[in-house]
PDB file of N, CA and C in Angstrom:
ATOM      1  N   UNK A   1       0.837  -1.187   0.000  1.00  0.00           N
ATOM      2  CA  UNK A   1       0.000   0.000   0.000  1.00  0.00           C
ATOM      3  C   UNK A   1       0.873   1.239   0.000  1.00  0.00           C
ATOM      4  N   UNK A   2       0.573   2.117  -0.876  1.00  0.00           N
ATOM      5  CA  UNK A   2       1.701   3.568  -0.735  1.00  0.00           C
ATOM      6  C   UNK A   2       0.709   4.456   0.304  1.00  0.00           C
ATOM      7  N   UNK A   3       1.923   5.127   0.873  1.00  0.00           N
ATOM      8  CA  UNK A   3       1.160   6.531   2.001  1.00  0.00           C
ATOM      9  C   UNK A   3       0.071   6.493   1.717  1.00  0.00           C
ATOM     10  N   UNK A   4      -0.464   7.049   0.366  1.00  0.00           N
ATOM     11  CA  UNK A   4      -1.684   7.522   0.064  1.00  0.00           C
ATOM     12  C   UNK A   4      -2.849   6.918   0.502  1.00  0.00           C
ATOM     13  N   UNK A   5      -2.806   5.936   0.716  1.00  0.00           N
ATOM     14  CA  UNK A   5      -3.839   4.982   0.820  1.00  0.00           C
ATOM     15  C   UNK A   5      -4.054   4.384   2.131  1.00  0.00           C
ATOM     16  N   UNK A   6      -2.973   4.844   2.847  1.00  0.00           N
ATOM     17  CA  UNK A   6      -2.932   4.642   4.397  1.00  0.00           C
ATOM     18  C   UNK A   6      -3.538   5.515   5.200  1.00  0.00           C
ATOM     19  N   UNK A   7      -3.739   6.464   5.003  1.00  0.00           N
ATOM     20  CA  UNK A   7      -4.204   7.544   5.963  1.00  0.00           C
ATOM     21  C   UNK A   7      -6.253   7.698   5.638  1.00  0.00           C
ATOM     22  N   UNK A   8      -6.711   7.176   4.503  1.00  0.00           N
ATOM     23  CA  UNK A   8      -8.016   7.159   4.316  1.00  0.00           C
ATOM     24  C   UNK A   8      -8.804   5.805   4.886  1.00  0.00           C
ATOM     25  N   UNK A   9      -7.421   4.835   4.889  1.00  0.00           N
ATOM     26  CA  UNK A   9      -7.974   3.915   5.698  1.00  0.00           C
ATOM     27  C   UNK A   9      -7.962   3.401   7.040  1.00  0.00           C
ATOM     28  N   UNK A  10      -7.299   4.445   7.394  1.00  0.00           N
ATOM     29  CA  UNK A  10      -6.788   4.579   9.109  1.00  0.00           C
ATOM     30  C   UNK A  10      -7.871   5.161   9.332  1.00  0.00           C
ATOM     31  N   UNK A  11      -8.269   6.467   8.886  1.00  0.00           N
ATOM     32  CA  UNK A  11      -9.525   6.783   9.457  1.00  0.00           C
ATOM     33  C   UNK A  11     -10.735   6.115   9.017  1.00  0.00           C
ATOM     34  N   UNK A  12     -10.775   5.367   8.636  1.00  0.00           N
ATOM     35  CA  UNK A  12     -12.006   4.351   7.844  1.00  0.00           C
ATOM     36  C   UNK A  12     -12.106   3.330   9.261  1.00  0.00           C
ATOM     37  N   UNK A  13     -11.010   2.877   8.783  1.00  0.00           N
ATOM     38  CA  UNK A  13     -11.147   2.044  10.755  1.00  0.00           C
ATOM     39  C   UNK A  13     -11.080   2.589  11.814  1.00  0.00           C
ATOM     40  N   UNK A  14     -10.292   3.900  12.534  1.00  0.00           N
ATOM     41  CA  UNK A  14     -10.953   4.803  13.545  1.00  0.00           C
ATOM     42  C   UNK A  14     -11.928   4.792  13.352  1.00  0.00           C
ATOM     43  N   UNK A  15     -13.014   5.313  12.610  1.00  0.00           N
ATOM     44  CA  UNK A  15     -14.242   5.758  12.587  1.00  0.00           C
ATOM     45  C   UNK A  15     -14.993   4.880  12.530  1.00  0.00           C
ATOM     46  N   UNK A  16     -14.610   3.337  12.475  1.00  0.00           N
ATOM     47  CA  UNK A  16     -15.873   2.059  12.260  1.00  0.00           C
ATOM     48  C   UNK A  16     -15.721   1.806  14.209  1.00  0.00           C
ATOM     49  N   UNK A  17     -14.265   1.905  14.526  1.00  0.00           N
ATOM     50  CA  UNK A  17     -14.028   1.613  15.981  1.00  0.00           C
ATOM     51  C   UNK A  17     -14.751   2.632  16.701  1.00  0.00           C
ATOM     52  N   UNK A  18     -14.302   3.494  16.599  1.00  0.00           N
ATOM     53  CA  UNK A  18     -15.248   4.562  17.415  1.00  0.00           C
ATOM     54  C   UNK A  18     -16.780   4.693  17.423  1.00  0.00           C
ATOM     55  N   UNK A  19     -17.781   4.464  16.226  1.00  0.00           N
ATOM     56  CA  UNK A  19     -18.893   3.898  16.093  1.00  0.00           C
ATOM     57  C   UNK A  19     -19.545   2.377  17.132  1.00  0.00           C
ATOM     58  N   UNK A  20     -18.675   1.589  16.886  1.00  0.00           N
ATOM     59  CA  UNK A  20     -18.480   0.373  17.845  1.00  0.00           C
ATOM     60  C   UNK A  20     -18.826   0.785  19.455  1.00  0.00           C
ATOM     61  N   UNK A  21     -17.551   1.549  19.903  1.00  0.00           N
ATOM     62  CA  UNK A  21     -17.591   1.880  20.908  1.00  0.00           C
ATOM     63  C   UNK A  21     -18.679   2.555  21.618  1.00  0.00           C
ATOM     64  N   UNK A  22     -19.185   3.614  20.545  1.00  0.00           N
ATOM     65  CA  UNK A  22     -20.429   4.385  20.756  1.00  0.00           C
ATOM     66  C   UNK A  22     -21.614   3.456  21.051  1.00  0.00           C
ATOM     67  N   UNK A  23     -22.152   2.493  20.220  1.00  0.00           N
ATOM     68  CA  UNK A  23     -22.845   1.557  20.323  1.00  0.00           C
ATOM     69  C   UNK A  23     -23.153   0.739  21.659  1.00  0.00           C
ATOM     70  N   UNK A  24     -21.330   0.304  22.065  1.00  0.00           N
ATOM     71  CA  UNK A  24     -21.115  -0.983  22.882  1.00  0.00           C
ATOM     72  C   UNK A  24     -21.580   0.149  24.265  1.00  0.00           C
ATOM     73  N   UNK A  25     -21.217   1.565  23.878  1.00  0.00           N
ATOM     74  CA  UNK A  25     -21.369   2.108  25.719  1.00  0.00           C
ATOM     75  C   UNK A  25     -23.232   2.391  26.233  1.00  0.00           C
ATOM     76  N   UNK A  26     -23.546   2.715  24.788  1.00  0.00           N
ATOM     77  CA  UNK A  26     -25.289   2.937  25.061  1.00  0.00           C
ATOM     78  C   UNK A  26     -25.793   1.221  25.505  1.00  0.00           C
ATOM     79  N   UNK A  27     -25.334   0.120  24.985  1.00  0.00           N
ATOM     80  CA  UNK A  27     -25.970  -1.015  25.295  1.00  0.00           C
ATOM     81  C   UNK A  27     -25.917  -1.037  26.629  1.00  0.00           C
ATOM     82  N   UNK A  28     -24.325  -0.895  27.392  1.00  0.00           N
ATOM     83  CA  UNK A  28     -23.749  -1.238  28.752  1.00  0.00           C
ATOM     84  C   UNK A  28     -24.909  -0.732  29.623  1.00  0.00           C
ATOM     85  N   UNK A  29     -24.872   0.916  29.049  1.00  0.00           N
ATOM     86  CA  UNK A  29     -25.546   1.905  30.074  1.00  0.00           C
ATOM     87  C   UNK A  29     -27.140   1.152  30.143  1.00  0.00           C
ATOM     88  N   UNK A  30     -27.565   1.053  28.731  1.00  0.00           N
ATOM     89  CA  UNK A  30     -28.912   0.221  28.763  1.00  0.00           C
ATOM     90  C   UNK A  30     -29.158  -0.712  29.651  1.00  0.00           C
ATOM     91  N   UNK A  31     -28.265  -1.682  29.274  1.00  0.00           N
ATOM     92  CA  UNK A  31     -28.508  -3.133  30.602  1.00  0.00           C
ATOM     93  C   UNK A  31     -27.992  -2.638  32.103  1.00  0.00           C
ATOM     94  N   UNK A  32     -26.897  -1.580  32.686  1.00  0.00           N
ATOM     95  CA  UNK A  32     -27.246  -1.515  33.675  1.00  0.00           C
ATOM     96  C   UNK A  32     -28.485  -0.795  34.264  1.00  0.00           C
ATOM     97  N   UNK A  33     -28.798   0.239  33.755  1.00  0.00           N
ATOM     98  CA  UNK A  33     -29.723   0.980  34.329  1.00  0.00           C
ATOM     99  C   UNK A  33     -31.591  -0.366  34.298  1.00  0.00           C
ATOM    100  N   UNK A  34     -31.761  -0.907  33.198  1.00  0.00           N
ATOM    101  CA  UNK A  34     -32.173  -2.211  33.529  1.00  0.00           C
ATOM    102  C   UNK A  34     -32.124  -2.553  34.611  1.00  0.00           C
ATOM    103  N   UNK A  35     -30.870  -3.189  34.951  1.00  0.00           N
ATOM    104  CA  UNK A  35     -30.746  -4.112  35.462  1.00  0.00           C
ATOM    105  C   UNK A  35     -30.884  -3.215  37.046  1.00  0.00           C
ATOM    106  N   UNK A  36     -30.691  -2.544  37.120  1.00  0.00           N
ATOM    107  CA  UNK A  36     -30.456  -1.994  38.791  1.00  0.00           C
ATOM    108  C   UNK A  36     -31.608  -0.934  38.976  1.00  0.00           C
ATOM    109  N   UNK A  37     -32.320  -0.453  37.875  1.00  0.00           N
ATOM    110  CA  UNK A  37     -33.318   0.146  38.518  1.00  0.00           C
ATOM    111  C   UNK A  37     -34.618  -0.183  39.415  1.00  0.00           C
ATOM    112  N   UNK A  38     -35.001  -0.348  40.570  1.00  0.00           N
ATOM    113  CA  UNK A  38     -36.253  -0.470  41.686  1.00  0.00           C
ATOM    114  C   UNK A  38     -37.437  -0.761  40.726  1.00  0.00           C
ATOM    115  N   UNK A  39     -38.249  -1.802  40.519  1.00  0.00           N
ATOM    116  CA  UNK A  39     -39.394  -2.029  39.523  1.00  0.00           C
ATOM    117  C   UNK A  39     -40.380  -1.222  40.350  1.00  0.00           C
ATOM    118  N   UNK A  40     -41.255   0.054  39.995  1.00  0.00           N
ATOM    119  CA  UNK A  40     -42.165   0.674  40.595  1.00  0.00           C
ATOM    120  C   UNK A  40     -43.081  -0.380  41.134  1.00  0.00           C
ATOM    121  N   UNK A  41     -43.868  -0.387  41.916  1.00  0.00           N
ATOM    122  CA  UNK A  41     -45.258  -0.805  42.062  1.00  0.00           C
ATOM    123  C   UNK A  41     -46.259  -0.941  41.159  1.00  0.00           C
ATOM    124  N   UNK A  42     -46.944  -2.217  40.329  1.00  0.00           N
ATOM    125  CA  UNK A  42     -47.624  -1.860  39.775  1.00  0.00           C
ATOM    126  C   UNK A  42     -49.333  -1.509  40.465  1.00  0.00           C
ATOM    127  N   UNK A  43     -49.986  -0.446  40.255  1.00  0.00           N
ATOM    128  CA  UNK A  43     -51.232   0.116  40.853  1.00  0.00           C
ATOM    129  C   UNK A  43     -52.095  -1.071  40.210  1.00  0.00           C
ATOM    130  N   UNK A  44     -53.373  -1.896  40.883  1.00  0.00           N
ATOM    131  CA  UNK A  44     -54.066  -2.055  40.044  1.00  0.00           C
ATOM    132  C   UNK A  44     -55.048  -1.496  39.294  1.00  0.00           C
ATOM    133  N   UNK A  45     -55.604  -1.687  37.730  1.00  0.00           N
ATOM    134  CA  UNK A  45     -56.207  -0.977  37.041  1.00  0.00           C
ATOM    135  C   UNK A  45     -57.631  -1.118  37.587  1.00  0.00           C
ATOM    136  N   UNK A  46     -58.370   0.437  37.656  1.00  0.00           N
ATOM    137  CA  UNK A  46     -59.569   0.313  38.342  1.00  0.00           C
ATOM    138  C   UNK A  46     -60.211  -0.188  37.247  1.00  0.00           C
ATOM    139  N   UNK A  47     -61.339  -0.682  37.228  1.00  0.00           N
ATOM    140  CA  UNK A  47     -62.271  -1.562  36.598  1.00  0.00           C
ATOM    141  C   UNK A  47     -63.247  -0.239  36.178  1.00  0.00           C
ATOM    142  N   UNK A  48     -63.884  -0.543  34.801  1.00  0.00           N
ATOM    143  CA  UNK A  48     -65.279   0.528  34.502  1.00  0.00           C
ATOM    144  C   UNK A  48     -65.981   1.046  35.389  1.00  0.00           C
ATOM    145  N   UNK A  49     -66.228   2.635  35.182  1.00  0.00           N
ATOM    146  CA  UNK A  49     -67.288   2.935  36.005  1.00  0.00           C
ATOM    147  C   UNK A  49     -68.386   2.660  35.687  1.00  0.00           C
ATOM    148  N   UNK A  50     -69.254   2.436  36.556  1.00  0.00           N
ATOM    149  CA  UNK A  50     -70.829   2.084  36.283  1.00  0.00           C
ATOM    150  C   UNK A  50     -71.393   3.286  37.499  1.00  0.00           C
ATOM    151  N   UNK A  51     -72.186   3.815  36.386  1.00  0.00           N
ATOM    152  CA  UNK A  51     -73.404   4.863  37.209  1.00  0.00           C
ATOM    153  C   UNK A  51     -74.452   4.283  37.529  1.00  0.00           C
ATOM    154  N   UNK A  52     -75.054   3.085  37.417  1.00  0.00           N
ATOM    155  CA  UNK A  52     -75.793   3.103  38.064  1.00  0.00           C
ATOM    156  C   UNK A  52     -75.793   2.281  39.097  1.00  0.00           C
ATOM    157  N   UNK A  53     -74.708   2.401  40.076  1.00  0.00           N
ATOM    158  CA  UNK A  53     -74.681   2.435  41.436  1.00  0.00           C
ATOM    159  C   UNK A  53     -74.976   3.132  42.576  1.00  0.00           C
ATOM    160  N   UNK A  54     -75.717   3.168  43.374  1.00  0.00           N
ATOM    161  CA  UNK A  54     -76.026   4.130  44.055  1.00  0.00           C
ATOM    162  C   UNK A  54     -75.215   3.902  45.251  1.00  0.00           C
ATOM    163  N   UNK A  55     -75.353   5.196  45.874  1.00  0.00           N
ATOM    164  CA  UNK A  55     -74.296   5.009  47.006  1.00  0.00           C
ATOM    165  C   UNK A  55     -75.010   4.914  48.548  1.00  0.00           C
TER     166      UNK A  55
END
């Protein structure tokens, strides 16, 4: 390979690695925050109102 052709493909692979990396850190952050966040409470869902109940 002459010079020329070295430096477009250096950054061809920086830039596929660095993409990678970008990727691999949003997954990490994804599965921990997953993984360690407190599951809220689920409320149960109130059931239909019906009016003609009297009180």
């Amino acid at each position: 390979m002459s010079p020329r052709m070295d430096l477009p493909l250096l950054l061809a692979i920086t830039v596929f690695f660095w993409l990678v990396a970008q990727a691999w850190t949003l997954l990490v952050f994804w599965a921990e925050e997953g993984a360690t966040r407190p599951s809220a409470p689920v409320a149960p869902r109130p059931g239909p109102i019906r009016k003609d109940k009297k009180p």
